[in-house]
PDB file of N, CA and C in Angstrom:
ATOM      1  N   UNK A   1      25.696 -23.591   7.718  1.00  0.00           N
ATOM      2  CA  UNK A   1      25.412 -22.277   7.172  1.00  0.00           C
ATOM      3  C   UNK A   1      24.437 -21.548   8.106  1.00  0.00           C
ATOM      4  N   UNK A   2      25.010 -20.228   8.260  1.00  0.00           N
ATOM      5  CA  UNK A   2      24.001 -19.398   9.350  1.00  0.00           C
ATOM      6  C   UNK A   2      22.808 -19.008   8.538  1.00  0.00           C
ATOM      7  N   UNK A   3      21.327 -18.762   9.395  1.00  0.00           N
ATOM      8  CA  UNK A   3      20.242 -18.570   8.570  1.00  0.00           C
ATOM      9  C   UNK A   3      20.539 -16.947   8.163  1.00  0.00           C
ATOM     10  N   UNK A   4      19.788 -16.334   7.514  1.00  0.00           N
ATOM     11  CA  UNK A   4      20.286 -14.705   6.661  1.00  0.00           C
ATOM     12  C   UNK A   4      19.709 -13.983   8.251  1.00  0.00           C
ATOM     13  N   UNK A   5      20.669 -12.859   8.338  1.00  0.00           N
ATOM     14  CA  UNK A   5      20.456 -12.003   9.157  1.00  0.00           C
ATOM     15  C   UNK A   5      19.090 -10.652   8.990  1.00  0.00           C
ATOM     16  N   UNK A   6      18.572  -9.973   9.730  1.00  0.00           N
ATOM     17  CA  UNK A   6      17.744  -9.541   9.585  1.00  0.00           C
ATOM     18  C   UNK A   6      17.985  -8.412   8.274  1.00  0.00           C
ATOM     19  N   UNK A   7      19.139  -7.976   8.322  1.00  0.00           N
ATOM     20  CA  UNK A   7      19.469  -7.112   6.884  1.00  0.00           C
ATOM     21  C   UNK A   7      19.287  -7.310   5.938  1.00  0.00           C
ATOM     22  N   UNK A   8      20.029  -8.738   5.566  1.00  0.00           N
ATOM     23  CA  UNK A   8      20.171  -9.576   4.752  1.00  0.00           C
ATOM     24  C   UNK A   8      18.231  -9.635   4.002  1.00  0.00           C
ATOM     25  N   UNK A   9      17.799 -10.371   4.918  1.00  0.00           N
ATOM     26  CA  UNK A   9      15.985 -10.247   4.579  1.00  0.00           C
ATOM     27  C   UNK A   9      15.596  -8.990   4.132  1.00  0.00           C
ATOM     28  N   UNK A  10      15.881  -7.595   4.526  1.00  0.00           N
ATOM     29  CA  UNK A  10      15.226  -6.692   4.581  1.00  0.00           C
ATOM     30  C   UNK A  10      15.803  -6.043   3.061  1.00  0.00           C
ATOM     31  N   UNK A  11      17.386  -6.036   2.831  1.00  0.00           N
ATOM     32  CA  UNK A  11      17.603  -6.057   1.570  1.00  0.00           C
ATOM     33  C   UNK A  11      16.654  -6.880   0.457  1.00  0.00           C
ATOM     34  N   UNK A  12      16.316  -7.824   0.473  1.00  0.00           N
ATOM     35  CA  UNK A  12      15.658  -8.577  -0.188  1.00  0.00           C
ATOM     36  C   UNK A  12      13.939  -8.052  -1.050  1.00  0.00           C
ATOM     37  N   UNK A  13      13.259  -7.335   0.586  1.00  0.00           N
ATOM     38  CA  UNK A  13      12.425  -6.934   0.324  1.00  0.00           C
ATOM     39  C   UNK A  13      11.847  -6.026  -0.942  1.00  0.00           C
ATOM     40  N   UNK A  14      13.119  -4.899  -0.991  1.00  0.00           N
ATOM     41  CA  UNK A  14      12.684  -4.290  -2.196  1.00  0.00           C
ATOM     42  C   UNK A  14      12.591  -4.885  -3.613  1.00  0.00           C
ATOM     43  N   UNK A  15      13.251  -5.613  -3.383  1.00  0.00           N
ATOM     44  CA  UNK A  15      13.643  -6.698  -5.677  1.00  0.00           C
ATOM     45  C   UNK A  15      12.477  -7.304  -5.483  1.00  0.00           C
ATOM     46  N   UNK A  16      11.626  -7.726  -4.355  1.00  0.00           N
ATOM     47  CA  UNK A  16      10.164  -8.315  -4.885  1.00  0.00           C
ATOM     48  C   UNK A  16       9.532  -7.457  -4.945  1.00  0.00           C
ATOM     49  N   UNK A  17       9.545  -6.199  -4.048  1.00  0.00           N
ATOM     50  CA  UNK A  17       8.318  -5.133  -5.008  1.00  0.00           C
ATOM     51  C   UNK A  17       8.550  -5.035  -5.966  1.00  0.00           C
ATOM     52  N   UNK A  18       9.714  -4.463  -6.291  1.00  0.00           N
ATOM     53  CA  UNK A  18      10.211  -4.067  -7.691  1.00  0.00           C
ATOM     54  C   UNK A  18       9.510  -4.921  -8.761  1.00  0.00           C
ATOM     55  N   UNK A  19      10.105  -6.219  -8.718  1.00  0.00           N
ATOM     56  CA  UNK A  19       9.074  -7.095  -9.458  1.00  0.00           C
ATOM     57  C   UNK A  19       7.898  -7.335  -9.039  1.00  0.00           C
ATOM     58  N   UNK A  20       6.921  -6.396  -8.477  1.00  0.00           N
ATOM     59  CA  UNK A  20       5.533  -7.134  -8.707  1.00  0.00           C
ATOM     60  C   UNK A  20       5.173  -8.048  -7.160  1.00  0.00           C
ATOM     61  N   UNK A  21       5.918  -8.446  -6.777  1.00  0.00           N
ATOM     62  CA  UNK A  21       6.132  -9.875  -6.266  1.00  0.00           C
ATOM     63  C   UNK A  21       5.120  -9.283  -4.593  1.00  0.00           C
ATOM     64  N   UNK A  22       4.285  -8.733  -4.539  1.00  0.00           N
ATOM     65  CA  UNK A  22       3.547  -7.957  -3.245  1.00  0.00           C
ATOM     66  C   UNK A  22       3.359  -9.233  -2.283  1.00  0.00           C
ATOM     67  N   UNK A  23       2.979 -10.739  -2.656  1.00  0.00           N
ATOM     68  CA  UNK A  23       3.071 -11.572  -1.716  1.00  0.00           C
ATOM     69  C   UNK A  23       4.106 -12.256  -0.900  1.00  0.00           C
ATOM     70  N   UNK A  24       5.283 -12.347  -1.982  1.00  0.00           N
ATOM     71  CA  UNK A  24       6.392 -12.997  -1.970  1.00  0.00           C
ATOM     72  C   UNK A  24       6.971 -11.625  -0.399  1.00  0.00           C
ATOM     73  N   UNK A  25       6.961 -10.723  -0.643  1.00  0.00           N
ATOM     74  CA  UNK A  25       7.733  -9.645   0.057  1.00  0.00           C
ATOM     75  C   UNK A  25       6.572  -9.457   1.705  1.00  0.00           C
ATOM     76  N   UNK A  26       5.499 -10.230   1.856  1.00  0.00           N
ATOM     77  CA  UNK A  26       4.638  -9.658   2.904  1.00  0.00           C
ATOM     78  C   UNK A  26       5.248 -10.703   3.606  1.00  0.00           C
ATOM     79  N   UNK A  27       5.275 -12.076   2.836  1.00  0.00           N
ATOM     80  CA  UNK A  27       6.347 -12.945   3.363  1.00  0.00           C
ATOM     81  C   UNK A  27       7.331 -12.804   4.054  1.00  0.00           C
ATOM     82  N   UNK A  28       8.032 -12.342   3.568  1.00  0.00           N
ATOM     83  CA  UNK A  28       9.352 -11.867   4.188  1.00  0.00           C
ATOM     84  C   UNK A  28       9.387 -10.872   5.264  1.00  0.00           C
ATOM     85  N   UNK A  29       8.602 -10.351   5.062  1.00  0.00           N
ATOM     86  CA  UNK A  29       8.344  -8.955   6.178  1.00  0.00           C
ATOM     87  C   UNK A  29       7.796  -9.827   7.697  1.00  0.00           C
ATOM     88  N   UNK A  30       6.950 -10.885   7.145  1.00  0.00           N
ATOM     89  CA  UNK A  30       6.210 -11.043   8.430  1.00  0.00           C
ATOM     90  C   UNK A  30       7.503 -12.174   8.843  1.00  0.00           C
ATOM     91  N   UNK A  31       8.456 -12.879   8.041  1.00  0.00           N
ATOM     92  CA  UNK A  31       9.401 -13.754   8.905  1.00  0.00           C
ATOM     93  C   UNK A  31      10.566 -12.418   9.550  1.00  0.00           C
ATOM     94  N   UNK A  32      10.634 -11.233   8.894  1.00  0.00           N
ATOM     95  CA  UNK A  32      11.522 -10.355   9.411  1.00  0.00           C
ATOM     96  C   UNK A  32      10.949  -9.928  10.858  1.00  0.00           C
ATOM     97  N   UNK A  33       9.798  -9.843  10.810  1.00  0.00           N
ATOM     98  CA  UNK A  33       8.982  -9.531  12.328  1.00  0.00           C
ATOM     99  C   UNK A  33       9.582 -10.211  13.560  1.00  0.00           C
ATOM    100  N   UNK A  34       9.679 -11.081  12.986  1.00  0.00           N
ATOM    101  CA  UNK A  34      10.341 -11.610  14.757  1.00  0.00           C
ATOM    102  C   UNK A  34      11.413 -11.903  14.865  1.00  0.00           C
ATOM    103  N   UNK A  35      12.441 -11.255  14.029  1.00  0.00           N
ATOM    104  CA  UNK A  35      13.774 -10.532  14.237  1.00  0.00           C
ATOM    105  C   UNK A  35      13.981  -9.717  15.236  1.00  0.00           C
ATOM    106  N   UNK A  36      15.288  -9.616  15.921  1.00  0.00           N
ATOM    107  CA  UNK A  36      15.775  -7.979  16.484  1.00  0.00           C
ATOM    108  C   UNK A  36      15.996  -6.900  15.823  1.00  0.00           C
ATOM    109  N   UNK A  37      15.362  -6.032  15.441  1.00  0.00           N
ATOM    110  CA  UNK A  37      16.099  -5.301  14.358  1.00  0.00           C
ATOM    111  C   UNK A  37      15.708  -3.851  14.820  1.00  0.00           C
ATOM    112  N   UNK A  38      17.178  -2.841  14.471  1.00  0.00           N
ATOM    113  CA  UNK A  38      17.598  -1.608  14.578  1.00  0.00           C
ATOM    114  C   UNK A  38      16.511  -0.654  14.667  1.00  0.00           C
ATOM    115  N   UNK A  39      16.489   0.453  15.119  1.00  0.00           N
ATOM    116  CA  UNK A  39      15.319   1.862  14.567  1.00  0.00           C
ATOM    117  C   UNK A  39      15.183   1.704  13.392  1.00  0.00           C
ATOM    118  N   UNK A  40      16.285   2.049  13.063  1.00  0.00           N
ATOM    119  CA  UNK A  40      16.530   2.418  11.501  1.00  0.00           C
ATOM    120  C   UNK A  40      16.161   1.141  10.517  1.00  0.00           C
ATOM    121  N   UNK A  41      16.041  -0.204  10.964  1.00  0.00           N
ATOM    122  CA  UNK A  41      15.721  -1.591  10.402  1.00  0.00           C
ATOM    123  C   UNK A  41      14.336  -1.413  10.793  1.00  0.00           C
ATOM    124  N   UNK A  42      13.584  -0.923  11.529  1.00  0.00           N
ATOM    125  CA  UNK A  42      12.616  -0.780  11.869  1.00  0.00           C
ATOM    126  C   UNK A  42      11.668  -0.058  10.602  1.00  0.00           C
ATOM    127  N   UNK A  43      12.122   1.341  10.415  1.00  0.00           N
ATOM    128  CA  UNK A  43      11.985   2.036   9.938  1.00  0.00           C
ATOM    129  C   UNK A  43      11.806   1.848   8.814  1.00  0.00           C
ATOM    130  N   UNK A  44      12.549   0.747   7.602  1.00  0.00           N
ATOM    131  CA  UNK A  44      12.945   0.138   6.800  1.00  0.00           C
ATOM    132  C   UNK A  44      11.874  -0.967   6.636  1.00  0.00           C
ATOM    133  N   UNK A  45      11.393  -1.225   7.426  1.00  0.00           N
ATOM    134  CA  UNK A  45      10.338  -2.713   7.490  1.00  0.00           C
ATOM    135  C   UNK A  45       9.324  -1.926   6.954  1.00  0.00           C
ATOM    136  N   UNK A  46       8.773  -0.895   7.901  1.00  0.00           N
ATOM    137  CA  UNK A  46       7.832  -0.255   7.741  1.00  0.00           C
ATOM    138  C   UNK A  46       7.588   0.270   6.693  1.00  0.00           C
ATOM    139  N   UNK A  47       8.441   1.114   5.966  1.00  0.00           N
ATOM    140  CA  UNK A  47       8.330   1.356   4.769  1.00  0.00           C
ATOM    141  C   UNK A  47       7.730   0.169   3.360  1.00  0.00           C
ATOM    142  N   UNK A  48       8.578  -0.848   3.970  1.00  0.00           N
ATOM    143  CA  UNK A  48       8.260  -1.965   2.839  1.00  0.00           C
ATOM    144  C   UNK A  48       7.524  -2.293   2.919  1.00  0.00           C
ATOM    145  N   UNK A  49       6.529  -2.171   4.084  1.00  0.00           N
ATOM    146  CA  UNK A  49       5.321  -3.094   4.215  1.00  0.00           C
ATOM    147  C   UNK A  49       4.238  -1.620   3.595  1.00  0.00           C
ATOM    148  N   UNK A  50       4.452  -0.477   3.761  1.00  0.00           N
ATOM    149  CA  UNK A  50       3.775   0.653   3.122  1.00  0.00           C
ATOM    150  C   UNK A  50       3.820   0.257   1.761  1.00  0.00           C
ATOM    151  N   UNK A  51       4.667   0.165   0.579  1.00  0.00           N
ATOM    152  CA  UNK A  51       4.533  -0.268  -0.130  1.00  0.00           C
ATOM    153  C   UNK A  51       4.042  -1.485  -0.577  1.00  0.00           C
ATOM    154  N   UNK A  52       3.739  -2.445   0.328  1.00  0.00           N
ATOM    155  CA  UNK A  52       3.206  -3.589   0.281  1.00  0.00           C
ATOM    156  C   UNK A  52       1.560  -3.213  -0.303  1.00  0.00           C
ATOM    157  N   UNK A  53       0.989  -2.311   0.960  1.00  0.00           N
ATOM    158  CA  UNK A  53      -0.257  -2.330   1.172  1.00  0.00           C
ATOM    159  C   UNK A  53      -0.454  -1.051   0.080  1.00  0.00           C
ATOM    160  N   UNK A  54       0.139  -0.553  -0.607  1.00  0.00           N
ATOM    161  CA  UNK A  54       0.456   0.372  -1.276  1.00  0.00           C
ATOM    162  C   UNK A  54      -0.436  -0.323  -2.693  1.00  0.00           C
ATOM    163  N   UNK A  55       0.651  -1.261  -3.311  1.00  0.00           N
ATOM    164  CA  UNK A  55       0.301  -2.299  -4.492  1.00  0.00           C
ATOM    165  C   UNK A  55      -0.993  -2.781  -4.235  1.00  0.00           C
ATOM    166  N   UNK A  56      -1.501  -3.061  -3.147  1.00  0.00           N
ATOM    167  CA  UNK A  56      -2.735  -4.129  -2.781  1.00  0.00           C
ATOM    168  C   UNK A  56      -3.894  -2.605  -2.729  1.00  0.00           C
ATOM    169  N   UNK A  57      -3.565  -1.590  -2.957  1.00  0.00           N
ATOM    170  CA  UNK A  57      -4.330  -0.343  -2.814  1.00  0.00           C
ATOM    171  C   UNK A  57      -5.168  -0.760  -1.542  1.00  0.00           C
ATOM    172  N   UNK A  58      -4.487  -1.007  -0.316  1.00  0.00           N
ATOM    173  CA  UNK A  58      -5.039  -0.455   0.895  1.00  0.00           C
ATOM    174  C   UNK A  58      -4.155   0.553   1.246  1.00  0.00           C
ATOM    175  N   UNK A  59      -4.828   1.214   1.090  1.00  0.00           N
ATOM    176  CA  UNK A  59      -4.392   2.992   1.508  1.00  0.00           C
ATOM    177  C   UNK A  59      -3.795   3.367   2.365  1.00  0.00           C
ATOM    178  N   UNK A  60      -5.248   2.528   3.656  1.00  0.00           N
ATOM    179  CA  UNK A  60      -5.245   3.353   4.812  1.00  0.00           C
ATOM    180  C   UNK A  60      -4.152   2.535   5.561  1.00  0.00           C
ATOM    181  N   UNK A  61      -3.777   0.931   5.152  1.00  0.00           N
ATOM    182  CA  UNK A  61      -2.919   0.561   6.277  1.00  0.00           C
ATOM    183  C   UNK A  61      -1.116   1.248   5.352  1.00  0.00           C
ATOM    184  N   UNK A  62      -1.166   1.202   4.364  1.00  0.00           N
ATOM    185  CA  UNK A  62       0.134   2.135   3.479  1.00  0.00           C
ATOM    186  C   UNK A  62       0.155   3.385   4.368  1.00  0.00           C
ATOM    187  N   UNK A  63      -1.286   4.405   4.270  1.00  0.00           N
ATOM    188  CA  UNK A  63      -0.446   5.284   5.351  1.00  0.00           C
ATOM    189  C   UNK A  63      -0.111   5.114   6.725  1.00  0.00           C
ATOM    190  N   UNK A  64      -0.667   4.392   7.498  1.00  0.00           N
ATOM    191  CA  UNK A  64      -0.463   3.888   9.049  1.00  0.00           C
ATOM    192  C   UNK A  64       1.251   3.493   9.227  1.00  0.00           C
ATOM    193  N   UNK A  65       1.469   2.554   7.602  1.00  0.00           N
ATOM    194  CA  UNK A  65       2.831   2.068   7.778  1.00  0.00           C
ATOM    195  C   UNK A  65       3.775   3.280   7.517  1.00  0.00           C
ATOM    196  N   UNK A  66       3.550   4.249   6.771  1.00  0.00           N
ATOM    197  CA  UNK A  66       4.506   4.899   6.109  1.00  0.00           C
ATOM    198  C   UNK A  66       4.616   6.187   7.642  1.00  0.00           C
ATOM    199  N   UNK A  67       3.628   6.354   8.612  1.00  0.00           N
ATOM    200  CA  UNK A  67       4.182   7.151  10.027  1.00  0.00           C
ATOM    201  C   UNK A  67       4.439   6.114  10.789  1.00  0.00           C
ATOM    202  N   UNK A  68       4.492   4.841  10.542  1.00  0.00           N
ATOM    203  CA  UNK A  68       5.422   4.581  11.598  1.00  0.00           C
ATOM    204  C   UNK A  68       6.976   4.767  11.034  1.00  0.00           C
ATOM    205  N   UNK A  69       7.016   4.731  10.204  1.00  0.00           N
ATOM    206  CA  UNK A  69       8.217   4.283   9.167  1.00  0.00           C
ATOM    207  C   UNK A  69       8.481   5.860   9.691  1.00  0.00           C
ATOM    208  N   UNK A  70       8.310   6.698   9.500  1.00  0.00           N
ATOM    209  CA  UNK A  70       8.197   8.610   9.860  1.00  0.00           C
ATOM    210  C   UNK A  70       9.157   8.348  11.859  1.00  0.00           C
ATOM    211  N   UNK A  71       7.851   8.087  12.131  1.00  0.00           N
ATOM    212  CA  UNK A  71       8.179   8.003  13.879  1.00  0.00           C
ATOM    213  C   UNK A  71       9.532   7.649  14.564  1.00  0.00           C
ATOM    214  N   UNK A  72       9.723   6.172  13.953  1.00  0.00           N
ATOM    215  CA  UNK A  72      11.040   6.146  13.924  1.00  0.00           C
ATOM    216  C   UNK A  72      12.223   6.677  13.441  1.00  0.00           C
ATOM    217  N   UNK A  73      12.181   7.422  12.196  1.00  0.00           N
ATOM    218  CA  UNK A  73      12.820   7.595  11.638  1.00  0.00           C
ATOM    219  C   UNK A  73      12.588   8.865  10.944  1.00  0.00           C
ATOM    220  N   UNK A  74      12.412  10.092  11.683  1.00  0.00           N
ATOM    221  CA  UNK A  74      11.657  11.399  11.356  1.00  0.00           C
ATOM    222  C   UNK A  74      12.858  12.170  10.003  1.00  0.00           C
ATOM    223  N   UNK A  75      13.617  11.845   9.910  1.00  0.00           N
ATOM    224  CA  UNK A  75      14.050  12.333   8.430  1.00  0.00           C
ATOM    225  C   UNK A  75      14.139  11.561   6.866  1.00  0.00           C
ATOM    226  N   UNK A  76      13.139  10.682   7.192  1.00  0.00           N
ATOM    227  CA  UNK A  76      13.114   9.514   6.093  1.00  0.00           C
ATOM    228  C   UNK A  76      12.150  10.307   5.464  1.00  0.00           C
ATOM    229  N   UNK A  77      12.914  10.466   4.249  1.00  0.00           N
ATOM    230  CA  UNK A  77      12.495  11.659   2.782  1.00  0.00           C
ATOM    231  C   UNK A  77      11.371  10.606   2.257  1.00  0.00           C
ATOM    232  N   UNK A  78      11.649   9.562   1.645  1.00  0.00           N
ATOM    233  CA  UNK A  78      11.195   8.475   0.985  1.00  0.00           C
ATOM    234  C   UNK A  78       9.708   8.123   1.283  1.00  0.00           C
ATOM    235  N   UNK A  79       9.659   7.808   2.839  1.00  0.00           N
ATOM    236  CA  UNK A  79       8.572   7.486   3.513  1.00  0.00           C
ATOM    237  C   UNK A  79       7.798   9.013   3.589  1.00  0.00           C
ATOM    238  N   UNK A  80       7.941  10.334   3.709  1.00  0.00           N
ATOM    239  CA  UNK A  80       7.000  11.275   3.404  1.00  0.00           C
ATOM    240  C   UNK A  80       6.588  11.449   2.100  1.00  0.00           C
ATOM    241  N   UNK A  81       7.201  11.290   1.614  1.00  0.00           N
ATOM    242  CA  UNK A  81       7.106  11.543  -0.455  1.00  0.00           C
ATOM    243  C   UNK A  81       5.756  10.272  -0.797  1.00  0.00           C
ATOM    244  N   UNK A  82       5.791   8.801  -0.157  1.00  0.00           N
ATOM    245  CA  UNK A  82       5.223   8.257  -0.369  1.00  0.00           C
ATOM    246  C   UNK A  82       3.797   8.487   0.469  1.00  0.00           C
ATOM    247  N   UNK A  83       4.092   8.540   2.030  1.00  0.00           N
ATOM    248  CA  UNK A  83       2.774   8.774   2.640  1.00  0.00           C
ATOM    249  C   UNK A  83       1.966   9.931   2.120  1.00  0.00           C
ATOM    250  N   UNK A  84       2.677  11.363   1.170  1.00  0.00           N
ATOM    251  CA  UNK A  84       1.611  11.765   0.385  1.00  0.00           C
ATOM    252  C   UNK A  84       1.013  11.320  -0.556  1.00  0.00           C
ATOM    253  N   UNK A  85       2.033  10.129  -1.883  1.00  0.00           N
ATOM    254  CA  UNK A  85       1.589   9.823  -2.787  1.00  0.00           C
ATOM    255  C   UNK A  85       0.332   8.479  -1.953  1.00  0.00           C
ATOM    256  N   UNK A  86       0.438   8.370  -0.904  1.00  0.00           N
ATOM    257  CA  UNK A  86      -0.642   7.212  -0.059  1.00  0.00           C
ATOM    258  C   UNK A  86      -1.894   8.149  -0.238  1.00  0.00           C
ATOM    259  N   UNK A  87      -1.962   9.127   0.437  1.00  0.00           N
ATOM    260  CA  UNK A  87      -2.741   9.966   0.329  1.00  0.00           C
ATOM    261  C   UNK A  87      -3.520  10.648  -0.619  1.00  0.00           C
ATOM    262  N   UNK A  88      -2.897  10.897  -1.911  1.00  0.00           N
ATOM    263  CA  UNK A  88      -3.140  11.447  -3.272  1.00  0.00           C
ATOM    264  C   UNK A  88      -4.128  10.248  -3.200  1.00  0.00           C
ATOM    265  N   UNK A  89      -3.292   8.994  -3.482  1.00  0.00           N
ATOM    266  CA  UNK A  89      -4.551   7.721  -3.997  1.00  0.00           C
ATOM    267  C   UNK A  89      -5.113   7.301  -3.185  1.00  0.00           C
ATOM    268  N   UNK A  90      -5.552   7.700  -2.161  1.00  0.00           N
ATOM    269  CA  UNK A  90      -6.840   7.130  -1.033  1.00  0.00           C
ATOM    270  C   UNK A  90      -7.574   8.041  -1.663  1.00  0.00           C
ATOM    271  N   UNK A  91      -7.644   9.391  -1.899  1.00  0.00           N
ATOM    272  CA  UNK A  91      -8.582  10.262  -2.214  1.00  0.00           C
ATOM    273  C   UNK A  91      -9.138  10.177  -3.587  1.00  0.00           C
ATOM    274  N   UNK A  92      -7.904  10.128  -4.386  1.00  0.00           N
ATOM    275  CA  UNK A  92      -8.273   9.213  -5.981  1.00  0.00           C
ATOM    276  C   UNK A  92      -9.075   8.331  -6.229  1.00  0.00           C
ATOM    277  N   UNK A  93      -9.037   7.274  -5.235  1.00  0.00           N
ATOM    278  CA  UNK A  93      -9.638   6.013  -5.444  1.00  0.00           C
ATOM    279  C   UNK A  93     -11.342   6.202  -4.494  1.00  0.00           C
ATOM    280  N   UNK A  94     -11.406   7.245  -3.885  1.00  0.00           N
ATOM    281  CA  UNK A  94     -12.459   7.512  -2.812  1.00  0.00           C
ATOM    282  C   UNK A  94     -13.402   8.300  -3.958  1.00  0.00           C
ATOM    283  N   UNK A  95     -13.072   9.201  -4.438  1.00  0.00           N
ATOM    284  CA  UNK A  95     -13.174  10.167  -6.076  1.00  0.00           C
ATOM    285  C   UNK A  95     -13.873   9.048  -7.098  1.00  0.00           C
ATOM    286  N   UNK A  96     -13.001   8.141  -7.502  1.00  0.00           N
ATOM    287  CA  UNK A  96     -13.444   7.397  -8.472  1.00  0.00           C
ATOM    288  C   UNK A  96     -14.479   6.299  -8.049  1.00  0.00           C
ATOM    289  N   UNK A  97     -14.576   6.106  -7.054  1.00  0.00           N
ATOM    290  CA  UNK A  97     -15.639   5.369  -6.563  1.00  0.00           C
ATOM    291  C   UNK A  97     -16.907   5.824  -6.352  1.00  0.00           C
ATOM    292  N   UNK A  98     -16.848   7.141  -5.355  1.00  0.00           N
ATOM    293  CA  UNK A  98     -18.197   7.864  -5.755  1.00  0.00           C
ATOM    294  C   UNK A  98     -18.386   8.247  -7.131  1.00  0.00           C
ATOM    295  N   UNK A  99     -17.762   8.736  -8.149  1.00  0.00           N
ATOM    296  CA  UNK A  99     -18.191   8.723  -9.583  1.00  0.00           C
ATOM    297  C   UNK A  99     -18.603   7.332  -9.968  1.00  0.00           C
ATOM    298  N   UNK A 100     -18.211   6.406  -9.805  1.00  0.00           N
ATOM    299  CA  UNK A 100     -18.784   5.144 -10.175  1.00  0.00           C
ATOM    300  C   UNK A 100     -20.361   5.096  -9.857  1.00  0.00           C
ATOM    301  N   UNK A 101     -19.845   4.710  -8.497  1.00  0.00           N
ATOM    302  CA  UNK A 101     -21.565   5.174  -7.677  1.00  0.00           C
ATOM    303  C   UNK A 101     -22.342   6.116  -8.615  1.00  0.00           C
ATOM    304  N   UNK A 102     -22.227   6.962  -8.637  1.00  0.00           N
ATOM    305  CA  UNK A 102     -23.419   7.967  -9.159  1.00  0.00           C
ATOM    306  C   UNK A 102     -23.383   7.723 -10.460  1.00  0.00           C
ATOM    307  N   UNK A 103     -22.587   7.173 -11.701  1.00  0.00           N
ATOM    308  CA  UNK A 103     -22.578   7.011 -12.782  1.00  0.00           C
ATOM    309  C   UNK A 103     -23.708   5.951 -13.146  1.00  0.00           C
ATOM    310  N   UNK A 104     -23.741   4.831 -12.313  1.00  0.00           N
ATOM    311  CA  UNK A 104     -24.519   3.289 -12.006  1.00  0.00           C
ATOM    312  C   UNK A 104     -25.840   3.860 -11.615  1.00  0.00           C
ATOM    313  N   UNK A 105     -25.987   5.082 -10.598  1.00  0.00           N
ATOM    314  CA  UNK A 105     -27.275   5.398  -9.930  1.00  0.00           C
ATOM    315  C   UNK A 105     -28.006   5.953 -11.226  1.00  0.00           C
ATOM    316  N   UNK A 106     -27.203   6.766 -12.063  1.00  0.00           N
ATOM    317  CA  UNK A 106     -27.902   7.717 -13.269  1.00  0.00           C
ATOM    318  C   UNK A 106     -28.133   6.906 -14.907  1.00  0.00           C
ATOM    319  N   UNK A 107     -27.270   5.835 -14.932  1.00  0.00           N
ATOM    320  CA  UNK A 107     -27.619   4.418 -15.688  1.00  0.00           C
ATOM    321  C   UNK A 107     -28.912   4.006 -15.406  1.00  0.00           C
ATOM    322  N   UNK A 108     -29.326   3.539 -13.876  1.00  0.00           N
ATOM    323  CA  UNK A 108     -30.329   2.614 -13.719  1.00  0.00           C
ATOM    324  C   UNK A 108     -31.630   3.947 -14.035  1.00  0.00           C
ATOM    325  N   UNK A 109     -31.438   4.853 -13.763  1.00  0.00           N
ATOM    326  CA  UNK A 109     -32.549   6.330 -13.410  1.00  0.00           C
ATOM    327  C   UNK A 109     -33.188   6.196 -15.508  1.00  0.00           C
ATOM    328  N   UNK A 110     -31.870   6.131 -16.281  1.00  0.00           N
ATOM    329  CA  UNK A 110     -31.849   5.694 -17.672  1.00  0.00           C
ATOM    330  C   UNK A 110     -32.912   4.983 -18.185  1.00  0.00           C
ATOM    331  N   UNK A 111     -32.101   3.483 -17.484  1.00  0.00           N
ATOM    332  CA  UNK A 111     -32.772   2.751 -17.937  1.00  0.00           C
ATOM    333  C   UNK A 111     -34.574   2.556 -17.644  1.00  0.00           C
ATOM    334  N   UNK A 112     -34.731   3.157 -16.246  1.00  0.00           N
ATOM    335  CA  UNK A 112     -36.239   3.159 -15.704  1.00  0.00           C
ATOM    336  C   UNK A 112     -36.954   3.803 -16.895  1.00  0.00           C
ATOM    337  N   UNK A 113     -36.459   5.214 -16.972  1.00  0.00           N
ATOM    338  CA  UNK A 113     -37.184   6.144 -17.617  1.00  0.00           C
ATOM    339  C   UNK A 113     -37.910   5.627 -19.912  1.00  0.00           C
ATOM    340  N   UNK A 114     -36.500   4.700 -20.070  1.00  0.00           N
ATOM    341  CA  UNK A 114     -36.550   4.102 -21.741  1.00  0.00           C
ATOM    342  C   UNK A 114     -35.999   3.020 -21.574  1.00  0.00           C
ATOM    343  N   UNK A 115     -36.523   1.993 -21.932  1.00  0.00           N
ATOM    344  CA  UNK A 115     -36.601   0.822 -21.923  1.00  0.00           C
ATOM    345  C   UNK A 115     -35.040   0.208 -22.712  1.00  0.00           C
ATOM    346  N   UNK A 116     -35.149   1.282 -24.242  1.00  0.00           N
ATOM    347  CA  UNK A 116     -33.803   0.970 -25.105  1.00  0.00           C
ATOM    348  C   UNK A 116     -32.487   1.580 -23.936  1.00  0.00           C
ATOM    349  N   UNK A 117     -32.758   1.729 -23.189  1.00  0.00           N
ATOM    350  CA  UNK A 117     -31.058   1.878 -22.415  1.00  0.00           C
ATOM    351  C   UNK A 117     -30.841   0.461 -21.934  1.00  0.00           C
ATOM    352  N   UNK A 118     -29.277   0.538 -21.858  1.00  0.00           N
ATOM    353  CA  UNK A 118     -29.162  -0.303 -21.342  1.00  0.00           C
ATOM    354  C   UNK A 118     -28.992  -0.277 -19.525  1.00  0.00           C
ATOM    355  N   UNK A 119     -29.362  -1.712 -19.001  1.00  0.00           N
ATOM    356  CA  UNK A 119     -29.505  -1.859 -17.352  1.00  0.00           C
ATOM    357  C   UNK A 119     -27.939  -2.086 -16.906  1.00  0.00           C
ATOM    358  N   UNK A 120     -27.509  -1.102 -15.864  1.00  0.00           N
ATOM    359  CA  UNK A 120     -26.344  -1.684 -15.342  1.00  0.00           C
ATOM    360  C   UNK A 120     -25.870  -2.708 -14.513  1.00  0.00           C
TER     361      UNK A 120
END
């Protein structure tokens, strides 16, 4: 039996995002790596691995992946739609973090000032 061709793998990739599966599929991506594979298989990797780093909310390597996924493949709808939604939530998550921050800074400022607060 021949081992699965690089398609074959790359089909695969999406049914483990789909399910959840963000390790199972980085897997696969990194045995697809040292494949030969097409622009357009190229293009296709890249994307999946955007969504990879997507789930794991690293942002910044989701958008890095989602222009290469672009570069190669400059009419891939999918990969712009997402490198904005990459973008929306880098800034979301950059947003909710400084509110955290300052929420924790104005807790402890609380608690200094009255003893009955509580310490964060």
């Amino acid at each position: 039996m021949n081992p699965p061709t690089a398609q074959e793998l790359l089909d695969q990739c999406p049914q483990y995002l789909k399910e959840g599966n963000t390790e199972e599929a980085i897997k696969l991506l990194q045995e697809i790596q040292s494949l030969p594979l097409t622009t357009r298989q190229q293009a296709i990797f890249w994307f999946c691995y955007g969504i990879a780093y997507r789930d794991k909310k690293d942002y910044d390597k989701a958008i890095e992946a989602y222009q290469e996924a672009i570069r190669l493949q400059p009419d891939y709808a999918a990969a712009y739609y997402n490198l904005g939604v990459a973008y929306y939530n880098k800034e979301t998550a950059y947003i909710q973090s400084a509110s955290l921050t300052e929420a924790k800074k104005n807790a402890r400022q609380a608690a200094r000032r009255d003893p009955d607060f509580p310490k964060p």
